[in-house]
N, C-alpha and C. Protein backbone atom coordinates (compact mmCIF):
# COMPACT_ATOMS: atom_id res chain seq x y z
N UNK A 1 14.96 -1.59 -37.53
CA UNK A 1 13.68 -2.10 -37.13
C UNK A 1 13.34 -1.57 -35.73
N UNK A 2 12.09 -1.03 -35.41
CA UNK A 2 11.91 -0.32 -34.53
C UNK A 2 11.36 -1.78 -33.11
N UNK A 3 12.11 -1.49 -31.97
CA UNK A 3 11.89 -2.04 -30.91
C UNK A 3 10.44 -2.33 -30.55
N UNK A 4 9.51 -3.86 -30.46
CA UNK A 4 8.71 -4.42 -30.30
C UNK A 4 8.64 -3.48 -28.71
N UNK A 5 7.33 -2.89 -28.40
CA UNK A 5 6.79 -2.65 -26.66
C UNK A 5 5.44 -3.36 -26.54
N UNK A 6 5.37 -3.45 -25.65
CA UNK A 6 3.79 -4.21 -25.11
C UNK A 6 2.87 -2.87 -25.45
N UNK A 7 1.81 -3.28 -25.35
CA UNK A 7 0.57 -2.23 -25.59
C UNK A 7 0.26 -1.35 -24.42
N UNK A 8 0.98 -2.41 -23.21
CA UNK A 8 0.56 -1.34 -21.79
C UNK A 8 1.90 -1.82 -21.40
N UNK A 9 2.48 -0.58 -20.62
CA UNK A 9 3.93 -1.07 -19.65
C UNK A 9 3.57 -1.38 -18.28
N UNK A 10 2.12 -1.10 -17.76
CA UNK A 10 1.87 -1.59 -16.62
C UNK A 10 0.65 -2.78 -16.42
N UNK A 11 0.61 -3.02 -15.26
CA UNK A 11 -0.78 -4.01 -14.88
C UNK A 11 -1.28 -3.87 -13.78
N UNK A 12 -2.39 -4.21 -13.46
CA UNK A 12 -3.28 -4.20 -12.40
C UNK A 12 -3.55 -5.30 -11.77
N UNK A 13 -3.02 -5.64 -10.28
CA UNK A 13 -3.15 -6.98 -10.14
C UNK A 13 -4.55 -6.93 -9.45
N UNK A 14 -4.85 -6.12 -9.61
CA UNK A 14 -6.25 -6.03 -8.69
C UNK A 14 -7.21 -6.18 -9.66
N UNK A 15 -7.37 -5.53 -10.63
CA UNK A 15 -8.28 -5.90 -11.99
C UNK A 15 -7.98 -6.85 -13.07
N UNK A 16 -7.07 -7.39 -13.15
CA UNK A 16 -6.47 -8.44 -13.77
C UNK A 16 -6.25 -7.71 -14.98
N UNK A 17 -6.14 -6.74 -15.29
CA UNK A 17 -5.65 -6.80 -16.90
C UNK A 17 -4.37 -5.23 -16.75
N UNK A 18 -3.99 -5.00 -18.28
CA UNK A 18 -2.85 -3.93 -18.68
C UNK A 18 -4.22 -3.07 -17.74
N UNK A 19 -2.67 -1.47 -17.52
CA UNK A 19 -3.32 -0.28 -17.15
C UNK A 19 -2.52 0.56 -18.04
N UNK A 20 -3.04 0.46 -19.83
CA UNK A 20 -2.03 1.49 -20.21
C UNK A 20 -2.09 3.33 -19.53
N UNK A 21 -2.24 3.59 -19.05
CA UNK A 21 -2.65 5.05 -18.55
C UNK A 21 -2.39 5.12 -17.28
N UNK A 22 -1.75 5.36 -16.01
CA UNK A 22 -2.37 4.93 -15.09
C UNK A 22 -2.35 6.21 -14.17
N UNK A 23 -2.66 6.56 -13.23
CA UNK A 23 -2.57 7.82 -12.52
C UNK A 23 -1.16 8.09 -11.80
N UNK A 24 -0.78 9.59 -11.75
CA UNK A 24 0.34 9.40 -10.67
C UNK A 24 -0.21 10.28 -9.22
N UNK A 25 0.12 9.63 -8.33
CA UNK A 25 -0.31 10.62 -7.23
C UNK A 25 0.51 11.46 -7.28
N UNK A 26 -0.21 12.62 -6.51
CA UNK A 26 0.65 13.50 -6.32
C UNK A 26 1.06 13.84 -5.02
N UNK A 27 0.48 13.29 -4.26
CA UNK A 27 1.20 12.88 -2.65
C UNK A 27 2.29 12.10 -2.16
N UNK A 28 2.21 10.57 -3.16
CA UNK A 28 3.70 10.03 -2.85
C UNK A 28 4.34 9.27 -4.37
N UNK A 29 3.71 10.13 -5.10
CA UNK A 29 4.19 9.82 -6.27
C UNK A 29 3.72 7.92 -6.92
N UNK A 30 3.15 7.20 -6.34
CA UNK A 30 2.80 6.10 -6.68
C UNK A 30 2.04 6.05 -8.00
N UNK A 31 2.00 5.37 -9.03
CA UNK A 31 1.33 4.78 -10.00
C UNK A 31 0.05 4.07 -9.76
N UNK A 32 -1.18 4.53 -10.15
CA UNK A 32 -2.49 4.36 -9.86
C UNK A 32 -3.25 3.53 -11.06
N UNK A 33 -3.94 2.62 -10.76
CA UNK A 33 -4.71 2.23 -12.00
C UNK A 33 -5.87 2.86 -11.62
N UNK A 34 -6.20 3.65 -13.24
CA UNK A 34 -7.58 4.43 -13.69
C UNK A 34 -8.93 3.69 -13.14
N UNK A 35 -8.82 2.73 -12.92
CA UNK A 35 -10.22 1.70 -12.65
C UNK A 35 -10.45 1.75 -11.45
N UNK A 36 -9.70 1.27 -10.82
CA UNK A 36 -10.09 0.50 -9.24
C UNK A 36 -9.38 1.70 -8.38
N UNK A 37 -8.18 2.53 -8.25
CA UNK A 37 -7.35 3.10 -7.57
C UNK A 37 -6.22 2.68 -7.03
N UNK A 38 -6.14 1.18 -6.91
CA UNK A 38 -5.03 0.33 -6.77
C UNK A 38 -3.77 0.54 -7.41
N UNK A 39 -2.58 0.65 -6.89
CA UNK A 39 -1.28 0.66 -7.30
C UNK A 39 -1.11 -0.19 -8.55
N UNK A 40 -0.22 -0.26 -9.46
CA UNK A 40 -0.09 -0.96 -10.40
C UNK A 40 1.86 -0.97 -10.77
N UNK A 41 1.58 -2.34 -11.23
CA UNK A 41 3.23 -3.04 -11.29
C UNK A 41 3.48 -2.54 -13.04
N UNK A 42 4.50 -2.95 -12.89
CA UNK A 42 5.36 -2.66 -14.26
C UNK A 42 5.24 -4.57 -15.06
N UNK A 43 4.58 -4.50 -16.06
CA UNK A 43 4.67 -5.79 -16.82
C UNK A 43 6.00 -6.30 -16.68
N UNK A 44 7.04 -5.80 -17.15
CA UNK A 44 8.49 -6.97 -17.37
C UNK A 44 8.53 -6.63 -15.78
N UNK A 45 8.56 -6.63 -14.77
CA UNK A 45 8.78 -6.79 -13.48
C UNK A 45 7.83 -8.73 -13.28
N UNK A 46 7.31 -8.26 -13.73
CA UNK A 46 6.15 -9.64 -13.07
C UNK A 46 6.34 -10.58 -14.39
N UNK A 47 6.97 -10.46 -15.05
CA UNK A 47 7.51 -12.03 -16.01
C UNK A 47 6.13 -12.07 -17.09
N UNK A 48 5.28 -11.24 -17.40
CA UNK A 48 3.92 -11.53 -17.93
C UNK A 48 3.91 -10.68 -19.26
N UNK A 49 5.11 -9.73 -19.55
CA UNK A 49 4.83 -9.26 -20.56
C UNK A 49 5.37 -10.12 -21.78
């Protein structure tokens, strides 16, 4: 049986919702949400997935 994943592995605490996609910089390597430009967390980090 193939392993259950969330629909997005990240989130946006700035837009309130998943960022399945999110940008990577290419200056310091950070994870970007597509929407706002805000950094974005990893769902199982923040207990919400």
């Amino acid at each position: 049986m193939p392993d259950a994943k969330p629909a997005a592995e990240f989130y946006c605490p700035n837009c309130g919702q998943p960022a399945p996609d999110p940008l990577l910089c290419g200056d310091c390597g950070a994870l970007l949400c597509r929407t706002c430009g805000k950094p974005v967390e990893r769902i199982d980090e923040l207990g919400i997935g």
